[in-house]
Every structure is written in structure tokens, then in C-alpha cells.
Protein backbone atom coordinates (compact mmCIF):
# COMPACT_ATOMS: atom_id res chain seq x y z
CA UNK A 1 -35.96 -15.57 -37.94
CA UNK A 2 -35.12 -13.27 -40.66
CA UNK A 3 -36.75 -12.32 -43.75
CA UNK A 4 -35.55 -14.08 -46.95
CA UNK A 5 -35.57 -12.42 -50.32
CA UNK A 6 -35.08 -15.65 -52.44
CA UNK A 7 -38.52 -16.72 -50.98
CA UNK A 8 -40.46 -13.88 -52.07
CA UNK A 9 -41.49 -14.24 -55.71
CA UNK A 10 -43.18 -11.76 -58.16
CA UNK A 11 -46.88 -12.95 -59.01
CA UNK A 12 -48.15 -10.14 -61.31
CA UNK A 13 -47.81 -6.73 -61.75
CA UNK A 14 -50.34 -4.23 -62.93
CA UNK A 15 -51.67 -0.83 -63.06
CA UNK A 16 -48.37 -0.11 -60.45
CA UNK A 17 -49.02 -2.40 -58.14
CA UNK A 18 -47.61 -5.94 -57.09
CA UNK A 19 -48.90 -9.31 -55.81
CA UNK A 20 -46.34 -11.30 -54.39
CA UNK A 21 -45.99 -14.91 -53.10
CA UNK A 22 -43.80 -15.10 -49.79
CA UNK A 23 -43.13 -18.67 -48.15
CA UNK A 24 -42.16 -18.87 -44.77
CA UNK A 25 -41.03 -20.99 -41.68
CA UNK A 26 -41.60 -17.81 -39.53
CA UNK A 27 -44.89 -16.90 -37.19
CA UNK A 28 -46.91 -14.78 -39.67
CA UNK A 29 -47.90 -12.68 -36.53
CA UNK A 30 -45.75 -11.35 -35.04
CA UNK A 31 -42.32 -12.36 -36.85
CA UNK A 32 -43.73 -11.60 -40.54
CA UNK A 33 -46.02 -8.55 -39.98
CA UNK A 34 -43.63 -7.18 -38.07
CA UNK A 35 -42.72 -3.25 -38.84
CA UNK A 36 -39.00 -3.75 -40.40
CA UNK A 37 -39.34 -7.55 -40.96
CA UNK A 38 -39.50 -6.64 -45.10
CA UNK A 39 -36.89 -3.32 -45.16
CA UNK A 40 -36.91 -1.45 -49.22
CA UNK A 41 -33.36 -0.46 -48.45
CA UNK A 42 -31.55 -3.63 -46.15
CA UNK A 43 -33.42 -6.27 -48.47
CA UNK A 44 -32.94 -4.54 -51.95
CA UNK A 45 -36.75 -4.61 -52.44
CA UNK A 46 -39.26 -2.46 -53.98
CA UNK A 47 -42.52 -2.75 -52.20
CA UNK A 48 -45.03 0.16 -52.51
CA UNK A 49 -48.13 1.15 -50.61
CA UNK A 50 -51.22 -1.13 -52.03
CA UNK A 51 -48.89 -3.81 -53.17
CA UNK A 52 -50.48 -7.57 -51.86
CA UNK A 53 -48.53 -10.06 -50.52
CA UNK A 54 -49.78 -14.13 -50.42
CA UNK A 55 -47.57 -15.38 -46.96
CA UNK A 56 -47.62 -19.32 -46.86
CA UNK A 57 -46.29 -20.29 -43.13
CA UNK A 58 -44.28 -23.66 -42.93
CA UNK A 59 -44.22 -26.08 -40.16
CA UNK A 60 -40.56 -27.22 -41.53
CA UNK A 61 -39.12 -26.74 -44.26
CA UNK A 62 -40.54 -24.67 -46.90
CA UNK A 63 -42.27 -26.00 -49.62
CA UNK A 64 -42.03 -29.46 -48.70
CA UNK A 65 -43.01 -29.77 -44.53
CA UNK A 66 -46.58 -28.91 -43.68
CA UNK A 67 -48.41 -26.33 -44.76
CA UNK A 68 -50.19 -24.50 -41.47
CA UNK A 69 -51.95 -20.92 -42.33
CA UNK A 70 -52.21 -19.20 -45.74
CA UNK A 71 -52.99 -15.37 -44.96
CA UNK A 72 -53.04 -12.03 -47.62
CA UNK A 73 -51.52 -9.07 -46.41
CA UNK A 74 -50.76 -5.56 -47.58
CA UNK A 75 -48.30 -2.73 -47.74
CA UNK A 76 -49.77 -0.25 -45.84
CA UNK A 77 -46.54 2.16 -45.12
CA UNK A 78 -43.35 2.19 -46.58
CA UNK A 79 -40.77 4.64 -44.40
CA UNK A 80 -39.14 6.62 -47.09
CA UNK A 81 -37.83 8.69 -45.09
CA UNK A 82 -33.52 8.12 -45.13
CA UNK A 83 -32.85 9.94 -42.06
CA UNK A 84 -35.23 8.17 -39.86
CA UNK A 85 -34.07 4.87 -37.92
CA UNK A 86 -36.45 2.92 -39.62
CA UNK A 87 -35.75 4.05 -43.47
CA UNK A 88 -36.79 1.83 -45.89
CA UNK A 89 -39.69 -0.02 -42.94
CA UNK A 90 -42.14 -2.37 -45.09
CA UNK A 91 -45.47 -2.18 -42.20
CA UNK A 92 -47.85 -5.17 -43.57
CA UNK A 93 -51.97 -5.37 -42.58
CA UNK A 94 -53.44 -8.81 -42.84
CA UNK A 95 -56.43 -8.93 -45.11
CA UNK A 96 -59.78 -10.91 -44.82
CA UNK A 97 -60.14 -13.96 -43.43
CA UNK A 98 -57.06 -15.69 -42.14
CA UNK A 99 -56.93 -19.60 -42.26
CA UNK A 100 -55.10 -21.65 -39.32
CA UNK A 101 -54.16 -25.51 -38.95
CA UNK A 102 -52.72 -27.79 -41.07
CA UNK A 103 -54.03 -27.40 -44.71
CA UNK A 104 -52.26 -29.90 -46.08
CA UNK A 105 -49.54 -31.83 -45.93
CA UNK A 106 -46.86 -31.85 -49.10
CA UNK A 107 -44.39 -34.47 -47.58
């Protein structure tokens, strides 16, 4: 699947650096963390080294299927670089302690 911009929502911002909320249907890893699944420059975004991102994976349909793993990640690298083939790369790290199976169920 592809990354969606409309399901990636601004949290807080402060001191220059963003927490975001991103809800998903995708794998979390691989699909999500994925070098070039988030791109600065494909997916008009502005994600910067530090920055924290909250993914919530969906069994089916976002916000109202099953909830199965909640895990924080960060920006680690951002390819700023416009000549290379990856310009504009978002690489994610996942963060503490991961939770898997069904957490709850919103239906």
C-alpha cells in the first residue's frame, strides 16, 4: 500500500519538533518503516530529524475495524539531498516497546 497524507495528523509542535498521529491499514514493518514510504518532496510533507510519529495499524478499515499494534517511531534521516534518487526519503526507527494483537476492537 501507499502512504496517505490525509491520515497523518499534527499532534503538537514544540521547541522545532513534531509529534504526529499516523493511522494505517499497512504492515508497520516493513510497509510503514520503510525508507521512502513517507517522501518530504512526493507527499508535500515536512518531517525533520527528531520529529515522533504515533503509527496505529488497522486490521480493516481505519478507525473503525480492529485495532492490532500501536508502535512510536522516529525520523531518523531525511534525504535532502535533490540530486540523489531518493530526495526527499523520510527513514523511520521504531521506539521502545512495540505492542502486537488485537487491542481493541472499535466496531
Amino acid at each position: 500500500m501507499a502512504f496517505n497524507a490525509a491520515n497523518l495528523a499534527l499532534l503538537s509542535d514544540a521547541n522545532g519538533f513534531c509529534s504526529y498521529r499516523y493511522d494505517t491499514t499497512d504492515e508497520i514493518v516493513p510497509d510503514v518503516e520503510a525508507a521512502g514510504y513517507m517522501n518530504n518532496k512526493d507527499d508535500s510533507l515536512n518531517l525533520k530529524k527528531g520529529d515522533t510519529i504515533r503509527v496505529f495499524q488497522w486490521a480493516t478499515a481505519i478507525r473503525t475495524g480492529t485495532l492490532t499494534k500501536v508502535v512510536d517511531m522516529a525520523v531518523t534521516n531525511v534525504i535532502d539531498n535533490d540530486a540523489a534518487a531518493s530526495a526527499g526519503n523520510v527513514n523511520l526507527a521504531e521506539m521502545g516497546i512495540a505492542s502486537s494483537g488485537v487491542l481493541s476492537s472499535l466496531a
